[in-house]
N, C-alpha and C. Protein backbone atom coordinates (compact mmCIF):
# COMPACT_ATOMS: atom_id res chain seq x y z
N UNK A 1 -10.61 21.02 -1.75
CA UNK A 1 -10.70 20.17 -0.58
C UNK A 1 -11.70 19.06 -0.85
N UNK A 2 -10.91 17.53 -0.59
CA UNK A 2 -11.87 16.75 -1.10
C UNK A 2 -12.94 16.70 0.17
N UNK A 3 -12.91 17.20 1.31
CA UNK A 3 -13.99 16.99 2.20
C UNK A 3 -14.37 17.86 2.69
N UNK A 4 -15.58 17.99 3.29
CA UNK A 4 -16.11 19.29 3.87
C UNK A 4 -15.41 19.43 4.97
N UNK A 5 -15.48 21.03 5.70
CA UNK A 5 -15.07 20.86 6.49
C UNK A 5 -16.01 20.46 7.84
N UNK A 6 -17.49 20.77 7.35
CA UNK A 6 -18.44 20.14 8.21
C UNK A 6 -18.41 18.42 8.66
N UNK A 7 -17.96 18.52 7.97
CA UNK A 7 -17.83 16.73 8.47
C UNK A 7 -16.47 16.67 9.17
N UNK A 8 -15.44 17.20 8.58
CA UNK A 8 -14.21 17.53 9.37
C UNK A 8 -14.75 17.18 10.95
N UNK A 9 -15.48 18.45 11.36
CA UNK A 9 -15.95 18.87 12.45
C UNK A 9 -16.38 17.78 13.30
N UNK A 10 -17.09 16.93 12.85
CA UNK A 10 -17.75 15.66 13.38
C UNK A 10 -17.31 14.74 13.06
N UNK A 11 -16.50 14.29 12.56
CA UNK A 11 -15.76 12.72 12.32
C UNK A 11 -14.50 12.70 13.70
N UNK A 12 -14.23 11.56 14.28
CA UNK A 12 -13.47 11.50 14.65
C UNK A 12 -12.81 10.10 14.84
N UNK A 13 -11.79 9.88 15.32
CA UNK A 13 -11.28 8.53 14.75
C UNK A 13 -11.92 7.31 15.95
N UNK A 14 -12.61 5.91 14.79
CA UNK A 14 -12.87 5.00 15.33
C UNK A 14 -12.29 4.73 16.43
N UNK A 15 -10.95 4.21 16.80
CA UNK A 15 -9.94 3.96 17.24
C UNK A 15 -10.10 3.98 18.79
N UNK A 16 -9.79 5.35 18.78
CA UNK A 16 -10.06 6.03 20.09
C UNK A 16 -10.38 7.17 20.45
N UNK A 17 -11.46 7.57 19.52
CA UNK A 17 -12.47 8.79 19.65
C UNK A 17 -11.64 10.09 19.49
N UNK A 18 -10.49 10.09 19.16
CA UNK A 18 -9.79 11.29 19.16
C UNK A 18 -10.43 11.76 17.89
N UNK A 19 -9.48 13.24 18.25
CA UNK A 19 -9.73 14.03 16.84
C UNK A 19 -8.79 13.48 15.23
N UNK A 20 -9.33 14.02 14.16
CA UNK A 20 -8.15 13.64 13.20
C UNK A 20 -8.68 14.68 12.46
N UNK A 21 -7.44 14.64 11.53
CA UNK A 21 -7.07 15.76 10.99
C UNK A 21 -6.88 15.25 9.38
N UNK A 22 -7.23 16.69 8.17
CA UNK A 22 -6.73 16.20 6.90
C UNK A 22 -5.00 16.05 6.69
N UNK A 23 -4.62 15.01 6.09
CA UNK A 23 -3.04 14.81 5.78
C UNK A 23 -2.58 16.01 4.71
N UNK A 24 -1.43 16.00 4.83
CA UNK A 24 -0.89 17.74 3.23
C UNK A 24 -1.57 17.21 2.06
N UNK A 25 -1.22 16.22 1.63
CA UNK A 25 -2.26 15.40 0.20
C UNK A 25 -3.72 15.50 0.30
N UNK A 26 -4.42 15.47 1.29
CA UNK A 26 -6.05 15.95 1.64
C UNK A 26 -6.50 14.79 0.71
N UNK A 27 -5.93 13.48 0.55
CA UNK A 27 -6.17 12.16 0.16
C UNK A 27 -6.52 11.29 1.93
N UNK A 28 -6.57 11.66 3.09
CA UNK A 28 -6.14 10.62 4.34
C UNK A 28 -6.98 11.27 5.31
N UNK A 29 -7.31 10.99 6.29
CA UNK A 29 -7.45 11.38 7.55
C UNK A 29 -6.36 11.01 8.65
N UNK A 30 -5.64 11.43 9.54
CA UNK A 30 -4.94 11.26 10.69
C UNK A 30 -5.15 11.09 12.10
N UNK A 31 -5.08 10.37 12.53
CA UNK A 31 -5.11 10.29 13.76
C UNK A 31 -3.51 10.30 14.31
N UNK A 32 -3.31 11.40 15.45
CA UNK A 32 -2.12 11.80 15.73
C UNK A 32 -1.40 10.60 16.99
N UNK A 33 -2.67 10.13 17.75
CA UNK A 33 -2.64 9.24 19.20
C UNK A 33 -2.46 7.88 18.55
N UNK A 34 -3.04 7.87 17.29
CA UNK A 34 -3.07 6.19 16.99
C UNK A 34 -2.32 6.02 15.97
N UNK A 35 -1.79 7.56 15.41
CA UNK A 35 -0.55 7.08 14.26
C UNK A 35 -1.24 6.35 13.44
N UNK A 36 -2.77 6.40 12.69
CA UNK A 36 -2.89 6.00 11.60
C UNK A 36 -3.44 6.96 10.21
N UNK A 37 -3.49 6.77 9.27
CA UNK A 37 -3.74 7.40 8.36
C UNK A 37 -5.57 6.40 7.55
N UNK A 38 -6.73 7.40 7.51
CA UNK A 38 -7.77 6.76 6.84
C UNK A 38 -7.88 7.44 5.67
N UNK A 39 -7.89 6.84 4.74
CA UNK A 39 -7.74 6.90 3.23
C UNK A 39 -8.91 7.55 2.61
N UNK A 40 -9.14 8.98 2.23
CA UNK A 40 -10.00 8.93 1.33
C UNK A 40 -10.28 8.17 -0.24
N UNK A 41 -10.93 8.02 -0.46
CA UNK A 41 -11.22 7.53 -1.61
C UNK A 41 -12.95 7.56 -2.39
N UNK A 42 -12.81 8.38 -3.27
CA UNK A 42 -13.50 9.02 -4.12
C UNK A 42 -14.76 9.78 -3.30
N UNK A 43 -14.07 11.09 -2.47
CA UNK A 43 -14.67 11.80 -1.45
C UNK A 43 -15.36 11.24 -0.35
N UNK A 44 -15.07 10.11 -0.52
CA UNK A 44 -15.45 9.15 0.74
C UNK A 44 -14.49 8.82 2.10
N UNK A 45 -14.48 9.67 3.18
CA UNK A 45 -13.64 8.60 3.94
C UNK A 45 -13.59 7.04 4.69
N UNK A 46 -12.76 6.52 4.65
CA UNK A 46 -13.18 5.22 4.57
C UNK A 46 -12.31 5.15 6.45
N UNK A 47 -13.75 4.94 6.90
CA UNK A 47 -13.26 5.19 8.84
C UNK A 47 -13.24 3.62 9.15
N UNK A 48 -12.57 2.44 8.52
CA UNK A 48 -12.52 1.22 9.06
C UNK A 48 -11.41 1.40 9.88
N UNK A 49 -10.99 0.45 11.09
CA UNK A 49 -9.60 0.58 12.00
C UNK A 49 -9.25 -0.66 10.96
N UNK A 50 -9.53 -1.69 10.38
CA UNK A 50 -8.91 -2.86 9.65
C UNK A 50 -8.27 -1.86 8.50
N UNK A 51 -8.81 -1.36 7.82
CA UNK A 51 -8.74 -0.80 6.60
C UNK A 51 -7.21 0.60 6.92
N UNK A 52 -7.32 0.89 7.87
CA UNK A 52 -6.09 2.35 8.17
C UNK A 52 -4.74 1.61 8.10
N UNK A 53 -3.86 2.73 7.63
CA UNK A 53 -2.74 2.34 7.57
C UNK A 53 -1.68 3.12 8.87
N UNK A 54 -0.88 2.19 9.29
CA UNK A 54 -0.46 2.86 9.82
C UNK A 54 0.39 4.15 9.27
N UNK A 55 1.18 5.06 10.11
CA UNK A 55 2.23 5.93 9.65
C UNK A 55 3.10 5.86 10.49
């Protein structure tokens, strides 16, 4: 697992404060309300709303 799950616990999406979740690849974060995906990259998640892609 590229992320803890402690941080799991406490991150939640810029967006609109919801929860998110790891994607099956455990490369992304999800947000289910805003339908976007935040990209890990090199155990970093990268929580920009410019930067997410949608899904």
């Amino acid at each position: 697992m590229t992320v803890k799950k402690e941080l799991l616990d406490i991150l939640a999406c810029p967006k609109c404060k919801g929860d998110i979740h790891l994607n099956e690849k455990e490369d992304g974060l999800i947000c289910d309300s805003c339908q976007l995906l935040y990209e890990i990259r090199d155990d970093i998640p990268i929580m920009l709303i410019d930067e997410a892609r949608p899904l």
